[in-house]
N, C-alpha and C. Protein backbone atom coordinates (compact mmCIF):
# COMPACT_ATOMS: atom_id res chain seq x y z
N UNK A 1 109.45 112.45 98.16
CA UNK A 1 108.37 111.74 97.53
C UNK A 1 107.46 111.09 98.58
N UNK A 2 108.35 110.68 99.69
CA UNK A 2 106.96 109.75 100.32
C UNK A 2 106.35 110.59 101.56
N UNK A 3 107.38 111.57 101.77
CA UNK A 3 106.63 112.95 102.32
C UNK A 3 105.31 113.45 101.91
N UNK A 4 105.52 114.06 100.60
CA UNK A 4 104.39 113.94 99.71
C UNK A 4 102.82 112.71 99.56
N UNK A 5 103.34 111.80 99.46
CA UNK A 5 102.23 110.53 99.94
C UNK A 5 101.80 111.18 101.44
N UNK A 6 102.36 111.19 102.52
CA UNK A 6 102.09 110.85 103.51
C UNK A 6 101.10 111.73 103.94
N UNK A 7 101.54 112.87 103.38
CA UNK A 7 100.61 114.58 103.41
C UNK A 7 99.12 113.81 102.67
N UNK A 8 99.10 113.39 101.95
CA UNK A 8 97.88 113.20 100.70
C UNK A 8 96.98 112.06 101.56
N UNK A 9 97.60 111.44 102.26
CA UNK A 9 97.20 110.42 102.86
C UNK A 9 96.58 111.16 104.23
N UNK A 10 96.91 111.50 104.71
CA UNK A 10 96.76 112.13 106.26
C UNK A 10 95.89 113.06 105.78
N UNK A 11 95.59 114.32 104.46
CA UNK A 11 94.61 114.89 104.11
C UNK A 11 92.95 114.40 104.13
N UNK A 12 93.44 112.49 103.52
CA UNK A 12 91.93 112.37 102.88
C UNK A 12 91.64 111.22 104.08
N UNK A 13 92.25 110.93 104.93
CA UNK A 13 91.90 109.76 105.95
C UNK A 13 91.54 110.28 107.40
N UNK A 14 90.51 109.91 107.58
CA UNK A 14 90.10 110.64 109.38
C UNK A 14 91.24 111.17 109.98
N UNK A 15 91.35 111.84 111.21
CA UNK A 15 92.08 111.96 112.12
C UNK A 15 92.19 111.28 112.74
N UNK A 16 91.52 110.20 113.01
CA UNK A 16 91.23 109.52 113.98
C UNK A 16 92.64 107.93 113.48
N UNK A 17 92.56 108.13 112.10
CA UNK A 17 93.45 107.13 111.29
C UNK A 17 95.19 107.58 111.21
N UNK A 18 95.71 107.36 112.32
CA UNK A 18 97.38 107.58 112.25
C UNK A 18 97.92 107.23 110.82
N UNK A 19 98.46 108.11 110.31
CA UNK A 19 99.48 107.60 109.21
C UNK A 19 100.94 107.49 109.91
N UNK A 20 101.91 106.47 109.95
CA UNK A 20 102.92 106.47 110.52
C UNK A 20 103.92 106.38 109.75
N UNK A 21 104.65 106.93 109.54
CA UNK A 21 106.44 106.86 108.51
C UNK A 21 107.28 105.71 108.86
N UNK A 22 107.61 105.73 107.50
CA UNK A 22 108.82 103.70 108.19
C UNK A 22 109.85 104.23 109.21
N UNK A 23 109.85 105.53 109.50
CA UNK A 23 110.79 105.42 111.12
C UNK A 23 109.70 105.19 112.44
N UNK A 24 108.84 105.45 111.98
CA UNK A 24 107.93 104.93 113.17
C UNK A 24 106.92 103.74 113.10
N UNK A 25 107.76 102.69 112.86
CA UNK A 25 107.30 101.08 112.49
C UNK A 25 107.32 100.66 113.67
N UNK A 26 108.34 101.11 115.55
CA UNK A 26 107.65 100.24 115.64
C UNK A 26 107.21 100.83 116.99
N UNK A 27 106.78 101.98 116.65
CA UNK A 27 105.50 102.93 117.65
C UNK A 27 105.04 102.16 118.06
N UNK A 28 103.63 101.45 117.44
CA UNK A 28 102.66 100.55 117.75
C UNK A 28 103.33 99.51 118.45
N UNK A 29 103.54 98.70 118.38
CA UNK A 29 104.65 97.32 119.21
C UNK A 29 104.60 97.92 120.02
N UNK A 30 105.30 99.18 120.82
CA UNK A 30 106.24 99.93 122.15
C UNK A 30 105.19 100.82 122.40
N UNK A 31 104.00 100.63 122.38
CA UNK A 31 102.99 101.67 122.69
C UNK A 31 102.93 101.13 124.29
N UNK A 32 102.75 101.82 125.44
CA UNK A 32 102.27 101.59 126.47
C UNK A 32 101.25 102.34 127.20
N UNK A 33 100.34 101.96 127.79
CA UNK A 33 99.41 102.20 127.97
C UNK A 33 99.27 103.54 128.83
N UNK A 34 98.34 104.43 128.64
CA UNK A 34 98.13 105.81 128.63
C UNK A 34 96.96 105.96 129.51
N UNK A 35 96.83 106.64 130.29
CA UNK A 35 95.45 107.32 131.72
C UNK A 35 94.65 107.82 130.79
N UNK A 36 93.46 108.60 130.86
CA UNK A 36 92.47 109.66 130.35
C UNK A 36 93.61 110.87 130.57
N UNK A 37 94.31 110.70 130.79
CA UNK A 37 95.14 112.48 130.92
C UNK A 37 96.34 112.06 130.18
N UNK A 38 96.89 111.14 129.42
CA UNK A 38 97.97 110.57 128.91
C UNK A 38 99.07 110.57 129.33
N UNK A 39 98.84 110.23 130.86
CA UNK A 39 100.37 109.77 131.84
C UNK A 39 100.16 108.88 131.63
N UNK A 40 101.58 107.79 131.44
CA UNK A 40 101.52 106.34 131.41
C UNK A 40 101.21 105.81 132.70
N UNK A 41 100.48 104.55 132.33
CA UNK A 41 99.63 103.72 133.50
C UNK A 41 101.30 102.93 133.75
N UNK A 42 101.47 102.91 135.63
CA UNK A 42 102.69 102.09 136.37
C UNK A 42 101.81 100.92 135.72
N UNK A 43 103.19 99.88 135.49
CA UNK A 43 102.80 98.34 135.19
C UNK A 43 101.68 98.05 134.22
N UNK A 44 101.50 99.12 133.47
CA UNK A 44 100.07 99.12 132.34
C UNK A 44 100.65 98.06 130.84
N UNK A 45 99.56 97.61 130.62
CA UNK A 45 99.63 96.87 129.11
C UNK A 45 100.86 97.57 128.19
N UNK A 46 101.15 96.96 127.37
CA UNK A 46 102.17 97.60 125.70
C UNK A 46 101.61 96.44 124.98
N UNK A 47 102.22 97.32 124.09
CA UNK A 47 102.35 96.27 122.38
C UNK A 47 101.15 97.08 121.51
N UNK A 48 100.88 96.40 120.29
CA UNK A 48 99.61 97.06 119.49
C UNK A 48 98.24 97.14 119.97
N UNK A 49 97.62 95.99 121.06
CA UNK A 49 96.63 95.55 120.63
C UNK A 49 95.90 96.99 121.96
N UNK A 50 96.66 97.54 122.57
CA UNK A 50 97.05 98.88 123.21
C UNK A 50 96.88 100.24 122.57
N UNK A 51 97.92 99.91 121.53
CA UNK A 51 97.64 101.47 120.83
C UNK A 51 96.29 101.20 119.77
N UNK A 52 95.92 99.88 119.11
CA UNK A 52 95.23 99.92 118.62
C UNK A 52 93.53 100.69 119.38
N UNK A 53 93.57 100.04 120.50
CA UNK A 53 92.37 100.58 121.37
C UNK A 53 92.25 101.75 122.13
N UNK A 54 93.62 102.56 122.41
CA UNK A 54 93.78 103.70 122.58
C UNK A 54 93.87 104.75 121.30
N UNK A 55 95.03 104.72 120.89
CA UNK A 55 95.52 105.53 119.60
C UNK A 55 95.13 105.67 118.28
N UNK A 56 94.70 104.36 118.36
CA UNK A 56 93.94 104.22 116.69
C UNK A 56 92.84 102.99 116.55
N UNK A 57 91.85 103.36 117.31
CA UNK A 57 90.33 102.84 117.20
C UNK A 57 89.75 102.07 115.73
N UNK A 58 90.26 102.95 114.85
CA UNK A 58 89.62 103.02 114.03
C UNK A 58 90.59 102.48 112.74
N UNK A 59 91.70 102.14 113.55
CA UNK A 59 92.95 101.69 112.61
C UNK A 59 93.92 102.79 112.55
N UNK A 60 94.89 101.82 111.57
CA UNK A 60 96.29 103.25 110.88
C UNK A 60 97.00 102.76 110.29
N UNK A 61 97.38 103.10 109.23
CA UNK A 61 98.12 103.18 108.01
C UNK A 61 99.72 103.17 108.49
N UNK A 62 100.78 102.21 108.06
CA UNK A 62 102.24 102.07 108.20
C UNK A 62 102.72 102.40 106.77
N UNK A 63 103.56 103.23 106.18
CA UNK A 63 104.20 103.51 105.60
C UNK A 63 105.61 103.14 105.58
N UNK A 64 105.90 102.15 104.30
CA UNK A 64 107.90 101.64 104.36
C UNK A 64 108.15 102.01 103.41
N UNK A 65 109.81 102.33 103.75
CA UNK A 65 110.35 102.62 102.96
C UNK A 65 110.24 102.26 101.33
N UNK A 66 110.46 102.64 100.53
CA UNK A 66 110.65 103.21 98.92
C UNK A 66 111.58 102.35 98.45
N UNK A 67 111.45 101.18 97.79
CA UNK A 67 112.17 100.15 97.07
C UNK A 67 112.76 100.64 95.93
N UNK A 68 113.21 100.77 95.43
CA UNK A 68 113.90 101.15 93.76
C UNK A 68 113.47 99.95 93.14
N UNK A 69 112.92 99.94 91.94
CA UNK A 69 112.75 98.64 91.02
C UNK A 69 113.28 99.18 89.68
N UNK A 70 113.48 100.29 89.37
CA UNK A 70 114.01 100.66 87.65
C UNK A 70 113.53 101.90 86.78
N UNK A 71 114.33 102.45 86.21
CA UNK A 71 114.63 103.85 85.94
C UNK A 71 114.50 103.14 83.81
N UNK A 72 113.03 104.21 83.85
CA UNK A 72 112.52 104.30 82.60
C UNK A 72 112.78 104.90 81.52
N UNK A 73 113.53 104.55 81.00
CA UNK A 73 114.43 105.05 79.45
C UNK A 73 114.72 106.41 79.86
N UNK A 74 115.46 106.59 81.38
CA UNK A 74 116.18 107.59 81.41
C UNK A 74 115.94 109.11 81.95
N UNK A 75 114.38 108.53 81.80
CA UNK A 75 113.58 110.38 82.30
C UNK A 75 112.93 109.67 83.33
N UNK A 76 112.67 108.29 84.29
CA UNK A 76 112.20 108.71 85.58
C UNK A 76 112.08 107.53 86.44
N UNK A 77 112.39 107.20 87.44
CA UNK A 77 112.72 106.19 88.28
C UNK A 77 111.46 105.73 88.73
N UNK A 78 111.32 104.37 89.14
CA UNK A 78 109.76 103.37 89.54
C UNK A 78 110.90 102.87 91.12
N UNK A 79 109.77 103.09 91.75
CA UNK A 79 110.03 102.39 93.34
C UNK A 79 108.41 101.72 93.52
N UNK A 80 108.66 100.72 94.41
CA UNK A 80 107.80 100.11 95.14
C UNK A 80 107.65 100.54 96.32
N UNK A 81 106.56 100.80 96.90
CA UNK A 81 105.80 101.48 97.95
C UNK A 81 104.71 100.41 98.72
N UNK A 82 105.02 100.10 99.84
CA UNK A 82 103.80 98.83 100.80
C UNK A 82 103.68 99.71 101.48
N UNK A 83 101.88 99.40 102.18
CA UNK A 83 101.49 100.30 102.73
C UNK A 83 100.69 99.30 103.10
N UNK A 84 100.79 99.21 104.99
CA UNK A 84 99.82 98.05 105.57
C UNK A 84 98.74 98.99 106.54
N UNK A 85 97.74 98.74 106.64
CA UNK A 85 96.78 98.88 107.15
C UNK A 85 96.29 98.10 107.92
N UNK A 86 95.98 98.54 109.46
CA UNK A 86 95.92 97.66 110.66
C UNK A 86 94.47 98.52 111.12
N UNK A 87 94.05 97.32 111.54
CA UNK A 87 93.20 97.51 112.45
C UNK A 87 92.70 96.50 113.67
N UNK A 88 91.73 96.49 114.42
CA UNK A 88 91.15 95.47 114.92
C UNK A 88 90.09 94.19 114.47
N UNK A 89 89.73 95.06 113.81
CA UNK A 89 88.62 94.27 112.92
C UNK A 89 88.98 94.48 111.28
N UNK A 90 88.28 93.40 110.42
CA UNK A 90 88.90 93.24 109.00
C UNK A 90 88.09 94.26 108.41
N UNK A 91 86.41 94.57 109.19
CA UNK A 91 86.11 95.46 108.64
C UNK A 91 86.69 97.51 108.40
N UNK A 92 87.09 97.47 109.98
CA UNK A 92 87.96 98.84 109.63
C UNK A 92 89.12 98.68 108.58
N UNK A 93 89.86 97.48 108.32
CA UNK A 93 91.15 97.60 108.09
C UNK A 93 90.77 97.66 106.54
N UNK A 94 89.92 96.96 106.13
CA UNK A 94 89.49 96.87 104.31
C UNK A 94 89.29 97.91 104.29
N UNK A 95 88.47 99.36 105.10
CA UNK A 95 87.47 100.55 105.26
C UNK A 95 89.28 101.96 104.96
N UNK A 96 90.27 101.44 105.72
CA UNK A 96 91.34 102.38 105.54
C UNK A 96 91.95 101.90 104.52
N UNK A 97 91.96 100.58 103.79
CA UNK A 97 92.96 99.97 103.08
C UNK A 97 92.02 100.48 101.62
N UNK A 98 90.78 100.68 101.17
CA UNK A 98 89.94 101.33 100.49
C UNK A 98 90.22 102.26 100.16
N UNK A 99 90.66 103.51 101.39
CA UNK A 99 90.50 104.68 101.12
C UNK A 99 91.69 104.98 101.11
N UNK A 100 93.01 104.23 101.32
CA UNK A 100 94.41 104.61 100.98
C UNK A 100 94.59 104.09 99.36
N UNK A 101 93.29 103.51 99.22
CA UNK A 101 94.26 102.97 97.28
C UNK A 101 93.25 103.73 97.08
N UNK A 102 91.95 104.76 97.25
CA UNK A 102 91.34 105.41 96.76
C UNK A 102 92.23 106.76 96.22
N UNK A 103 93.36 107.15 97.11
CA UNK A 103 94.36 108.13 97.80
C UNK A 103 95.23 107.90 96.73
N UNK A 104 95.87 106.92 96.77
CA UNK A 104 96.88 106.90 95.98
C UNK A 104 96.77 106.61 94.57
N UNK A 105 95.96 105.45 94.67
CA UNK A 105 95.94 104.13 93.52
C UNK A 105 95.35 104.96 92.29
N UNK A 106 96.29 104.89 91.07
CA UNK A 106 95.82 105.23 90.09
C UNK A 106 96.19 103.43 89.29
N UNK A 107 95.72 103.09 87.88
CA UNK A 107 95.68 102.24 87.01
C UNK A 107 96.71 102.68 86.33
N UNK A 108 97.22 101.33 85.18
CA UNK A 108 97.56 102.11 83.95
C UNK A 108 96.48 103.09 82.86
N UNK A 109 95.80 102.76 82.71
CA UNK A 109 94.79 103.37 82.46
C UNK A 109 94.36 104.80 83.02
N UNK A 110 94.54 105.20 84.32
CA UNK A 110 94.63 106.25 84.81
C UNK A 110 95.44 107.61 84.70
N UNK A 111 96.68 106.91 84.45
CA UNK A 111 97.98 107.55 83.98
C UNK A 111 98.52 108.33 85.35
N UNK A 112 98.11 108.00 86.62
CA UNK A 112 98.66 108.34 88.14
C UNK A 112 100.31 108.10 87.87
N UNK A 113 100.43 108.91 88.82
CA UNK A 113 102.26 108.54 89.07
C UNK A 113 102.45 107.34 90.03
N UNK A 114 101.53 107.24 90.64
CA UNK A 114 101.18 105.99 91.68
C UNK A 114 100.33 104.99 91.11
N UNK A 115 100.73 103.77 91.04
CA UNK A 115 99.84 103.01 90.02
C UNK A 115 99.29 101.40 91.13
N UNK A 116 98.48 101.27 91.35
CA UNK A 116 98.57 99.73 92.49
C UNK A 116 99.11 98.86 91.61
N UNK A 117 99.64 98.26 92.28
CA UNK A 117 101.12 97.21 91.76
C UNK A 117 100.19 95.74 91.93
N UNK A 118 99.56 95.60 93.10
CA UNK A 118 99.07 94.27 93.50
C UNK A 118 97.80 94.30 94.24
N UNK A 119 97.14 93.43 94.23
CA UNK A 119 95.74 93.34 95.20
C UNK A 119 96.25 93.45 96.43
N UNK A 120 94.73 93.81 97.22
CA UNK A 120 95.25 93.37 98.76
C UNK A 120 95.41 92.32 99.12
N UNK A 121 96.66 92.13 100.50
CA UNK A 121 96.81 90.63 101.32
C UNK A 121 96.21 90.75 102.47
N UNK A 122 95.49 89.86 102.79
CA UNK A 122 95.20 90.16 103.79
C UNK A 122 95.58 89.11 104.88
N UNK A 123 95.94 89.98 106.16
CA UNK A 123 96.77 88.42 107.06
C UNK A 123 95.99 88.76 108.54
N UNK A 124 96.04 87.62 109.20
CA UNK A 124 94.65 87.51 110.30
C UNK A 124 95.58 87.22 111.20
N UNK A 125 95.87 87.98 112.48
CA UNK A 125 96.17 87.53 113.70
C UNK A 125 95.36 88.11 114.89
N UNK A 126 95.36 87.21 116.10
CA UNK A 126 94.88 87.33 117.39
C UNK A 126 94.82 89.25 117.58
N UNK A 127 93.20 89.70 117.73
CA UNK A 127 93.65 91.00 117.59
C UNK A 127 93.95 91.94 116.83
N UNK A 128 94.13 91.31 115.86
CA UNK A 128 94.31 92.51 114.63
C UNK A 128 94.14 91.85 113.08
N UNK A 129 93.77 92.55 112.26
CA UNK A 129 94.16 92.23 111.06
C UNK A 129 94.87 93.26 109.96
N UNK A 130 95.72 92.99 108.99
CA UNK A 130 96.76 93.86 108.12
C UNK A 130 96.50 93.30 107.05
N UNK A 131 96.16 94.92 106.12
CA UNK A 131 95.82 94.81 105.18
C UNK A 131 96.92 95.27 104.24
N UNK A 132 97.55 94.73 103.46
CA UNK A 132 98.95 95.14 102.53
C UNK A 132 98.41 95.41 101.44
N UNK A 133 98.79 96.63 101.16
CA UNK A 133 98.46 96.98 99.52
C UNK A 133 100.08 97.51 98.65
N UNK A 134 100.62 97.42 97.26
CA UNK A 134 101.50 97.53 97.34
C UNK A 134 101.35 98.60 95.58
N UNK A 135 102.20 99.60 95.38
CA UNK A 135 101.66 100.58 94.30
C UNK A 135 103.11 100.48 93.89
N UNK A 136 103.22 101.17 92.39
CA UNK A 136 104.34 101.29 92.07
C UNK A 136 104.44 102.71 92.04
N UNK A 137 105.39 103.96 92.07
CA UNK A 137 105.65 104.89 92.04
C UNK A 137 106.80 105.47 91.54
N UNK A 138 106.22 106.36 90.37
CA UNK A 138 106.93 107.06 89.34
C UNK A 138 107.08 108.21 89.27
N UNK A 139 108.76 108.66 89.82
CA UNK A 139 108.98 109.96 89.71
C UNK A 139 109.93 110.27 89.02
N UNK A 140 110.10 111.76 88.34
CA UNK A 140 110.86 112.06 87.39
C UNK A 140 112.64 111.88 88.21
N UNK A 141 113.57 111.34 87.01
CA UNK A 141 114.72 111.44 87.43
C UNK A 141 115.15 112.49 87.82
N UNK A 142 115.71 112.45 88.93
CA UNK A 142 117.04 113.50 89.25
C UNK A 142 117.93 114.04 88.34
N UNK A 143 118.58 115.13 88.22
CA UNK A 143 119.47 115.26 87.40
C UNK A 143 120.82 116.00 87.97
């Protein structure tokens, strides 16, 4: 299932916009700094504010793991799905955090299997800002 997201996501979002899988949470953190030929620089910068200005200019999408919240009279299970969006500026990060609930986000009203669960949060630190959006997701039970 979140294979699936991740494909749909990486389809409709620049290249330039990393989508990363909750095994690679903490890429960004352990990013170290890269030449024009992408040998690592001796004694060069790490952390995000690194990959943000190398790797993802323009931002990138973190993908976590798939919460279980409850299995609907039997024919199909609801998980919770967060999906933070980083960038440098609040304006890229609203600009990917837009176009990932454009991606996913269906309403009730819509009748999506992906439904946005909650508004965005938005949280401000030195360097970056993260944009949390959080959907609920409905797939048919296993059998």
């Amino acid at each position: 299932m979140l294979d699936d997201l991740t494909r749909r996501l990486q389809a409709a979002l620049p290249v330039t916009v990393p989508v990363l899988p909750p095994e690679e949470f903490l890429v960004p953190a352990e990013w170290e700094q890269e030449d024009a030929t992408g040998n690592l620089v001796p004694n060069g910068e790490r952390g995000l504010h690194v990959y943000l200005r190398q790797k993802a200019p323009d931002g990138y999408v973190q993908l976590h793991d798939l919460q279980p919240l409850s299995t609907q009279s039997g024919w199909a299970d609801q998980h919770l799905l967060t999906v933070t969006c980083i960038a440098i500026t609040e304006t890229h990060a609203q600009a990917v955090a837009a176009q990932v609930r454009r991606t996913l986000g269906g309403t009730p009203r819509t009748s999506h299997r992906t439904k946005v669960t909650m508004p965005a949060r938005v949280t401000r630190a030195p360097g970056s800002v993260m944009v949390t959006l959080q959907f609920t997701v409905v797939s048919a039970h296993p059998r």
